[in-house]
C-alpha atoms as a PDB file:
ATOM      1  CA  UNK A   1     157.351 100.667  61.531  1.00  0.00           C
ATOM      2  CA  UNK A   2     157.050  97.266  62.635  1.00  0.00           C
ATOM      3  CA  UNK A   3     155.287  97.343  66.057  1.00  0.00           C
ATOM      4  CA  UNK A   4     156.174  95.647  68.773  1.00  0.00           C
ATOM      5  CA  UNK A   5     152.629  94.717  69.983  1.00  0.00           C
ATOM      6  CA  UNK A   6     149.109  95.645  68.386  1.00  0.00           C
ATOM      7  CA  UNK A   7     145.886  95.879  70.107  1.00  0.00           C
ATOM      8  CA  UNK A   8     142.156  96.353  68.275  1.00  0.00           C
ATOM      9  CA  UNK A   9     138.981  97.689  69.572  1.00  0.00           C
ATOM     10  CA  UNK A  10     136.279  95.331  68.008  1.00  0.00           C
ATOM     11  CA  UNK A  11     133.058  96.926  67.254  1.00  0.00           C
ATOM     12  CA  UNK A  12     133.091  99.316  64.477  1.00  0.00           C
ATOM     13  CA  UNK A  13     136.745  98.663  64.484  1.00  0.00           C
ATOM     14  CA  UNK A  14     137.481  95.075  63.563  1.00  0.00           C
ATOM     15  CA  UNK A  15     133.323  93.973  63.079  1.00  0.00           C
ATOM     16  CA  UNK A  16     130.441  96.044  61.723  1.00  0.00           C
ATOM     17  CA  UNK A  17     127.833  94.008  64.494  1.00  0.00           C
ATOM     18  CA  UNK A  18     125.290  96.968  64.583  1.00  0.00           C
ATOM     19  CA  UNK A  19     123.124  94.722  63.246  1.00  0.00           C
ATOM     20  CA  UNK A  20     123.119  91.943  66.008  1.00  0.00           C
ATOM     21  CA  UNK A  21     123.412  94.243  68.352  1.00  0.00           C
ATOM     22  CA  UNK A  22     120.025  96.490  66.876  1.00  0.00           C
ATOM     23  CA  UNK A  23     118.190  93.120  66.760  1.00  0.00           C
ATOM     24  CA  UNK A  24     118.619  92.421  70.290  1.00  0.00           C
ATOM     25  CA  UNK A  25     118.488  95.371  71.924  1.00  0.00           C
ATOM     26  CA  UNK A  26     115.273  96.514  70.178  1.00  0.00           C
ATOM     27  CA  UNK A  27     113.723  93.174  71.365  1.00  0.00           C
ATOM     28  CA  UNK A  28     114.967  94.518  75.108  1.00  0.00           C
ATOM     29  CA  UNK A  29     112.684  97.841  74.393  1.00  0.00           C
ATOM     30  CA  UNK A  30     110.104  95.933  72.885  1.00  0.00           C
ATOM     31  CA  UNK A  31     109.443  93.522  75.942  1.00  0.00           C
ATOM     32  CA  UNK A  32     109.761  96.577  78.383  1.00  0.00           C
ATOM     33  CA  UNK A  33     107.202  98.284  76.120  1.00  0.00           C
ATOM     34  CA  UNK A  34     109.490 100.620  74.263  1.00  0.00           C
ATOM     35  CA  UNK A  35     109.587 101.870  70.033  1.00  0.00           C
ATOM     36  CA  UNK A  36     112.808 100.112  68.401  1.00  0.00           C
ATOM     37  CA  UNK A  37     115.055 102.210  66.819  1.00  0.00           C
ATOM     38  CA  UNK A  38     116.908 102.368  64.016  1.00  0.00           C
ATOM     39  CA  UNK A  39     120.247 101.078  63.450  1.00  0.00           C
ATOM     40  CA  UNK A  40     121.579 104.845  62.428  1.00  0.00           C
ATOM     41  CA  UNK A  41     120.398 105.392  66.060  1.00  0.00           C
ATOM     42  CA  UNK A  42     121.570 102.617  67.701  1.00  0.00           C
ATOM     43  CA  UNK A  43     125.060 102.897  65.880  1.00  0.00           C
ATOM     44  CA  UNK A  44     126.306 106.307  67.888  1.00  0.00           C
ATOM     45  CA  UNK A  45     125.076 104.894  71.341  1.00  0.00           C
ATOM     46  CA  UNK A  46     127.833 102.048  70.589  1.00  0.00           C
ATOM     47  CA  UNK A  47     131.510 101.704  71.980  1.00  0.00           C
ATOM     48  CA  UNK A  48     130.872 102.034  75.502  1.00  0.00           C
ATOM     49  CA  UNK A  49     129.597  98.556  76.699  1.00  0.00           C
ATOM     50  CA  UNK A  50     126.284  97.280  76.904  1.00  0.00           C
ATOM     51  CA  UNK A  51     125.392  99.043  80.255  1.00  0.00           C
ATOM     52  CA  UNK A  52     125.876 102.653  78.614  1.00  0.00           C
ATOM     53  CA  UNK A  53     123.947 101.332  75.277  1.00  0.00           C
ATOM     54  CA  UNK A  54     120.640 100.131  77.792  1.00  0.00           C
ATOM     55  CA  UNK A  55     121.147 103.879  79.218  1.00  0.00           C
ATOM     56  CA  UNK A  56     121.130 106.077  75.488  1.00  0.00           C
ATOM     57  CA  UNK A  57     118.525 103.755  74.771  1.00  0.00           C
ATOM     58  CA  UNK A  58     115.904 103.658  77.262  1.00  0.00           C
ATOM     59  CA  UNK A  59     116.745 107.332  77.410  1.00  0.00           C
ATOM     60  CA  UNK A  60     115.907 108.098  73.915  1.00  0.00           C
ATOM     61  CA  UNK A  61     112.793 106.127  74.066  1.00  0.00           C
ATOM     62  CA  UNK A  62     110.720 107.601  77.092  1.00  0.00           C
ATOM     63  CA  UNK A  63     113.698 107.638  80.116  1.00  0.00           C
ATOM     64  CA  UNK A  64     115.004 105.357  82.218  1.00  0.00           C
ATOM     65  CA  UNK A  65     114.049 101.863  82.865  1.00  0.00           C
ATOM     66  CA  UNK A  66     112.334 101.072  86.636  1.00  0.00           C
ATOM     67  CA  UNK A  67     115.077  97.922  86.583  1.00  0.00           C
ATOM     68  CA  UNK A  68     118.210  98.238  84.691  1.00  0.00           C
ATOM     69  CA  UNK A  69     119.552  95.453  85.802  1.00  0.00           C
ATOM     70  CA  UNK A  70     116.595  93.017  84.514  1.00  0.00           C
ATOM     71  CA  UNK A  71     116.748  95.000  81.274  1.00  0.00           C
ATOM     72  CA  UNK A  72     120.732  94.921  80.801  1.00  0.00           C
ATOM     73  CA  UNK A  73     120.087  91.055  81.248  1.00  0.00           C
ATOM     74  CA  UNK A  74     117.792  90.792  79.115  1.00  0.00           C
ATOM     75  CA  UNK A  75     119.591  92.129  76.323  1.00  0.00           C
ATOM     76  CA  UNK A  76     122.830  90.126  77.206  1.00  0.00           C
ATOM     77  CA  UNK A  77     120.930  86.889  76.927  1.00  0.00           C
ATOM     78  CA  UNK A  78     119.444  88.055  73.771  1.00  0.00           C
ATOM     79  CA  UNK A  79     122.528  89.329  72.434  1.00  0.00           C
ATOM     80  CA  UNK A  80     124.483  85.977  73.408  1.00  0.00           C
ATOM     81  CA  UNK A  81     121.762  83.646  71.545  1.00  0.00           C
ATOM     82  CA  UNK A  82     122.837  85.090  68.297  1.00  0.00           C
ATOM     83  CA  UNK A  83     125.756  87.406  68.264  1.00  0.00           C
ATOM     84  CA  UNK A  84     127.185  87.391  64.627  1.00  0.00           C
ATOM     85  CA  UNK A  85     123.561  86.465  62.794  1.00  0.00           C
ATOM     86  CA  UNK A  86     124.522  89.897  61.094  1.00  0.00           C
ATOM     87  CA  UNK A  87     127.860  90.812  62.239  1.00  0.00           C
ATOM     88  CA  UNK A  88     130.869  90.637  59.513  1.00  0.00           C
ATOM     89  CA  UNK A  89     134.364  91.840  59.568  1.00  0.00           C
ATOM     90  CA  UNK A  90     134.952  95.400  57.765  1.00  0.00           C
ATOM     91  CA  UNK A  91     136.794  94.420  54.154  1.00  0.00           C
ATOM     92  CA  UNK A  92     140.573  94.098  54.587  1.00  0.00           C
ATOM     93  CA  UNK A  93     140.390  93.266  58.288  1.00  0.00           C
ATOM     94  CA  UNK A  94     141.421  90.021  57.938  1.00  0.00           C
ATOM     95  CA  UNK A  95     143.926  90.650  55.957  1.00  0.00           C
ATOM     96  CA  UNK A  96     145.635  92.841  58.437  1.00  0.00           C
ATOM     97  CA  UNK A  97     145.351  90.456  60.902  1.00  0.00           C
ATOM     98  CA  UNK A  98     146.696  87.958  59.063  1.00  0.00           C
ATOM     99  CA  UNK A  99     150.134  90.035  57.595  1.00  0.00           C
ATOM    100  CA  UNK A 100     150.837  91.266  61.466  1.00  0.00           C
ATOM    101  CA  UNK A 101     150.863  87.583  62.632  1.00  0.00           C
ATOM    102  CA  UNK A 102     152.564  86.623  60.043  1.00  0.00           C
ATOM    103  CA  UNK A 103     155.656  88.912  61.035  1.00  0.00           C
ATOM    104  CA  UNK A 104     155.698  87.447  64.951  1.00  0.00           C
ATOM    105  CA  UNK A 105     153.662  90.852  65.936  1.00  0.00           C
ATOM    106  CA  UNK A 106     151.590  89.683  68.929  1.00  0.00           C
ATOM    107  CA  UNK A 107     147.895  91.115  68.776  1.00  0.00           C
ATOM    108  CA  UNK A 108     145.832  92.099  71.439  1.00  0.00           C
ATOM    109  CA  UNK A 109     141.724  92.784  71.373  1.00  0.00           C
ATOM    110  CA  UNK A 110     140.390  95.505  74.111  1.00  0.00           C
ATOM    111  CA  UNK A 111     136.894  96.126  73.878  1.00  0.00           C
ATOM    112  CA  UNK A 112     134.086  97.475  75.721  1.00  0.00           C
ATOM    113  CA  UNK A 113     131.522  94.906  74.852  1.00  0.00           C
ATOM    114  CA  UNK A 114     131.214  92.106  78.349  1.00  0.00           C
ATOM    115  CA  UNK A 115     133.850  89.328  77.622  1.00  0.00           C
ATOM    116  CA  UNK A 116     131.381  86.600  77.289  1.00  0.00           C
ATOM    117  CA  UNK A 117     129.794  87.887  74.455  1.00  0.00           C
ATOM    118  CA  UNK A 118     133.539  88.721  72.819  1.00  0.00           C
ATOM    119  CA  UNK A 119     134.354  85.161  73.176  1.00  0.00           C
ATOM    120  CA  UNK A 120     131.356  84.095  71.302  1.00  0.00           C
ATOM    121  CA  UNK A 121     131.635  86.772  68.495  1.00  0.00           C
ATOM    122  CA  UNK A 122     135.937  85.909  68.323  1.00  0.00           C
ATOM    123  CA  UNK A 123     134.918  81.713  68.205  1.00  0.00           C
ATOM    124  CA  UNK A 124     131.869  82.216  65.517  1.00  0.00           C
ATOM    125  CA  UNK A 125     134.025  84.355  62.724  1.00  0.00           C
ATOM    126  CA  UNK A 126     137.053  82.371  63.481  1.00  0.00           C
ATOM    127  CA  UNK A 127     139.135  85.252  65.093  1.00  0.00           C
ATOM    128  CA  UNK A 128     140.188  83.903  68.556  1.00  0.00           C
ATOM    129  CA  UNK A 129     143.669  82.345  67.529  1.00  0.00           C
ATOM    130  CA  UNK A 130     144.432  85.190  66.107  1.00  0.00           C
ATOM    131  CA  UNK A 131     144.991  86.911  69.732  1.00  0.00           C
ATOM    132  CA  UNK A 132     147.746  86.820  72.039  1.00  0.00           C
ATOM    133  CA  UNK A 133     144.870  88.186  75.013  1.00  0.00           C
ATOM    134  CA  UNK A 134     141.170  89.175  75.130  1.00  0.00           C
ATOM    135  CA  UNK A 135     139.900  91.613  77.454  1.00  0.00           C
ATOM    136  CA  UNK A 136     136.075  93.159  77.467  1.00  0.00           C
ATOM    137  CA  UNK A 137     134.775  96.004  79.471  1.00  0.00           C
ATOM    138  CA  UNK A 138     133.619  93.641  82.010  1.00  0.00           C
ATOM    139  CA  UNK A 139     137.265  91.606  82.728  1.00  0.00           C
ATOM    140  CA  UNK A 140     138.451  94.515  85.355  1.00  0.00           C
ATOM    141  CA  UNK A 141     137.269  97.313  87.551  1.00  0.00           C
ATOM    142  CA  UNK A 142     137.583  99.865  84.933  1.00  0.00           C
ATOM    143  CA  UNK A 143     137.257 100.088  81.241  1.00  0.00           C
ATOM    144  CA  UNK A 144     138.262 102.572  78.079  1.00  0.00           C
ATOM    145  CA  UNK A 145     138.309 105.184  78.561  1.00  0.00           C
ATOM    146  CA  UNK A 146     140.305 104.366  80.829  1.00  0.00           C
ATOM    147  CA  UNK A 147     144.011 103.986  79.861  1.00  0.00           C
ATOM    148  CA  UNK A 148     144.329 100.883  82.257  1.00  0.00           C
ATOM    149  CA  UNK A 149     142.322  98.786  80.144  1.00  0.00           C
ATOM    150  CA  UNK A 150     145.060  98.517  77.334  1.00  0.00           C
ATOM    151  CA  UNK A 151     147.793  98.768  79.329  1.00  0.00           C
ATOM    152  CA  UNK A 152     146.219  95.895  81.164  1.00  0.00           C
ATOM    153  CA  UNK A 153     145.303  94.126  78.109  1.00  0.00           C
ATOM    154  CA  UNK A 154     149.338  94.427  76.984  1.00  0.00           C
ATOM    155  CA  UNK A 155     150.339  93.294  80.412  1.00  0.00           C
ATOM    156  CA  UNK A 156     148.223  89.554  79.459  1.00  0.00           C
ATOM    157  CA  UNK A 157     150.365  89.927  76.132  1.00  0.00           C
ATOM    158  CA  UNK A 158     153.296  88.573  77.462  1.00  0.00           C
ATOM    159  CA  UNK A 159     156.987  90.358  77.622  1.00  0.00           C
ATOM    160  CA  UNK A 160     156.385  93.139  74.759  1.00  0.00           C
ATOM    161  CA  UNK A 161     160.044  95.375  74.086  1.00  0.00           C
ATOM    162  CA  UNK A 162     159.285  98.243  71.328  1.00  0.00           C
ATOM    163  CA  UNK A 163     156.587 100.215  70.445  1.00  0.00           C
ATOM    164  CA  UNK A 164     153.132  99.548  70.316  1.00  0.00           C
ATOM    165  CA  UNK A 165     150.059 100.564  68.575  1.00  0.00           C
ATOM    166  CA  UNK A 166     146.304 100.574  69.163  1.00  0.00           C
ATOM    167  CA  UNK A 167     143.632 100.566  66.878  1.00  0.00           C
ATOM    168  CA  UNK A 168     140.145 102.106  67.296  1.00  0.00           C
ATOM    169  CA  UNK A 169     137.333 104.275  66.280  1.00  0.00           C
ATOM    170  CA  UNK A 170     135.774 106.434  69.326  1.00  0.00           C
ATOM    171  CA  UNK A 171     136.379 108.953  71.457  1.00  0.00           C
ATOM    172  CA  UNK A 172     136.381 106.265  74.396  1.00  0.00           C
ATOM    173  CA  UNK A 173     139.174 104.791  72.359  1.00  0.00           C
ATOM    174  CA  UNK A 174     141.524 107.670  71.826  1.00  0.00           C
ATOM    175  CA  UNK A 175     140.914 108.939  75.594  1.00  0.00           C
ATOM    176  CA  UNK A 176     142.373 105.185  76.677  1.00  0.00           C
ATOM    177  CA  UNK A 177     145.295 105.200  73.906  1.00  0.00           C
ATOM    178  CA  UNK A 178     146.365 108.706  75.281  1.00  0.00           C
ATOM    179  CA  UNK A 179     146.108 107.616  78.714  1.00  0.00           C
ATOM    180  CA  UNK A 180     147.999 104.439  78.242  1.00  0.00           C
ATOM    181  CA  UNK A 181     150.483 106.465  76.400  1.00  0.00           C
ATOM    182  CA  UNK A 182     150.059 104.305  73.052  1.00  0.00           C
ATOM    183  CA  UNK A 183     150.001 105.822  69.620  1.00  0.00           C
ATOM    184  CA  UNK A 184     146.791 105.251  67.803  1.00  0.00           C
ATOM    185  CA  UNK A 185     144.931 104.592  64.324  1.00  0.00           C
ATOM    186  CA  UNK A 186     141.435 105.495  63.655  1.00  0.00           C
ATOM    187  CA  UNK A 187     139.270 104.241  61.492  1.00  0.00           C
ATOM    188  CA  UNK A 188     136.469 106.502  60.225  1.00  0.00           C
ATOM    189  CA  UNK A 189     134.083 103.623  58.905  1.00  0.00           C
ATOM    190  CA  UNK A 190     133.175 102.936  62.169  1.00  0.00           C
ATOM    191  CA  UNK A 191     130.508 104.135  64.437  1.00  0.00           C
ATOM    192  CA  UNK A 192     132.953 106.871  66.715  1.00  0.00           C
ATOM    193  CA  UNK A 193     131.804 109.654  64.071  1.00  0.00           C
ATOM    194  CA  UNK A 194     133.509 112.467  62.698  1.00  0.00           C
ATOM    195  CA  UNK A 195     137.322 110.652  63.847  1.00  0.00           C
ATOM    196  CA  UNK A 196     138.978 113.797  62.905  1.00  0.00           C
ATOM    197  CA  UNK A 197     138.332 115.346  66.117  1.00  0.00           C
ATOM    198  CA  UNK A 198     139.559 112.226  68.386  1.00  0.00           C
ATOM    199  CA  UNK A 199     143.636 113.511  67.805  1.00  0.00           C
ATOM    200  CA  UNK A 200     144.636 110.282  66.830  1.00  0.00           C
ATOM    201  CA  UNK A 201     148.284 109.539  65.030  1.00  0.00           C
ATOM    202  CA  UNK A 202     146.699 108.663  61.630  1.00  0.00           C
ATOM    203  CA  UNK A 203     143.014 108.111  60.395  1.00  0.00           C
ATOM    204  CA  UNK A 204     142.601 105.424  57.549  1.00  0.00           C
ATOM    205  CA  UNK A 205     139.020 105.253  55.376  1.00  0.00           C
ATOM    206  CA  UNK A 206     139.606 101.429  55.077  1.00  0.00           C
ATOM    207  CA  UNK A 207     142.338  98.803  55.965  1.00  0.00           C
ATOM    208  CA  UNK A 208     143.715  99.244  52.598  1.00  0.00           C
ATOM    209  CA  UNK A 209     145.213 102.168  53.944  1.00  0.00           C
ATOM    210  CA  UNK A 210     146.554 100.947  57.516  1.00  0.00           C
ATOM    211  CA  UNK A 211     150.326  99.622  56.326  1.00  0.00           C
ATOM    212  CA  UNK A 212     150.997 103.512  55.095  1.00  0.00           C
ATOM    213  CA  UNK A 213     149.778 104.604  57.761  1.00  0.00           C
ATOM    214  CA  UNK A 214     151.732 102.106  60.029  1.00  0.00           C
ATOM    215  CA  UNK A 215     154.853 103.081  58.361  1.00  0.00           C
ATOM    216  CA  UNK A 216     154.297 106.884  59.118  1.00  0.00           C
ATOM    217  CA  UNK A 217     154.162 106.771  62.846  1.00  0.00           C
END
């Protein structure tokens, strides 16, 4: 099939930016006088914005923080001085991209990392034109899981007719696709986990696989 619209989850869906993300939010524990952890621990507490990240974080190294706010502000500031030092698209991404725009299908990006940081990481690896709308899991009220958050991200698409299909790799992401109604593809390279439990339309290893698996929906 030929969709009619397509919308992409970024982190561990699109980028691998564990490690720009690990960099700064270990220098966040350090200053509040926490251990850093490793990336294979920061890479699960991923895919639910940076608020719920500070939270699995702090949590896992001694409990809560006495100011989350200072602390998830820290680590945005951090984050935004060098957000894709590290960060690289998974292999084939691109090329995805690329063959979806090049048949007039109009892409959308719905993530949970804040939108200001998304705009930096889309400008630095050259991604932005690519997208017909950007929305990050600070842009509205709610965020994936919630289902709004694609619809809403298709609704700054433009007029879409036909069907449409989202692309992701956690559990936040197939609770929104079910919610919104939207069929979805998971990737299993990413940082959601065993995918095979999510109940998502088709699961592709890499993007070498996503066409076939486009076709079978």
């Amino acid at each position: 099939m030929i969709p009619a619209a397509a919308i992409f989850d970024l982190d561990g869906t699109l980028v691998d930016s564990v490690a720009d993300v690990g960099f700064s939010l270990n220098a966040t524990l350090i200053a509040w006088g926490r251990p850093a952890l490793e990336l294979d621990q920061i890479r699960p507490m991923m895919g639910e914005g940076a608020k719920a990240l500070l939270q699995r974080a702090f949590a896992a190294t001694g409990g809560a923080p006495s100011d989350p706010g200072a602390t998830l502000s820290d680590f945005q500031e951090r984050y935004a001085a060098r957000p894709i030092v590290g960060t690289c698209l998974y292999p084939g991404a691109l090329a995805v991209l690329t063959r979806l725009r090049g048949k007039g299908v109009p892409l959308g990006l719905c993530t949970n990392k804040p939108e200001r940081i998304t705009r930096l990481v889309l400008d630095g690896l050259g991604l932005t034109p690519f997208f017909a709308a950007m929305t990050g899991g600070d842009t509205f009220a709610f965020r994936k899981p919630d289902g709004r958050h694609i619809l809403e991200t298709l609704a700054r698409m433009g007029t879409v007719t036909g069907p449409v299909i989202y692309v992701g790799d956690s559990l936040a992401d197939a609770q929104a696709a079910k919610a919104a109604g939207v069929p979805m593809i998971a990737v299993s390279f990413g940082y959601g986990g065993d995918v095979s439990t999510l109940g998502a339309d088709r699961v592709i290893d890499d993007y070498g696989q996503f066409d076939a698996a486009l076709e079978s929906i």
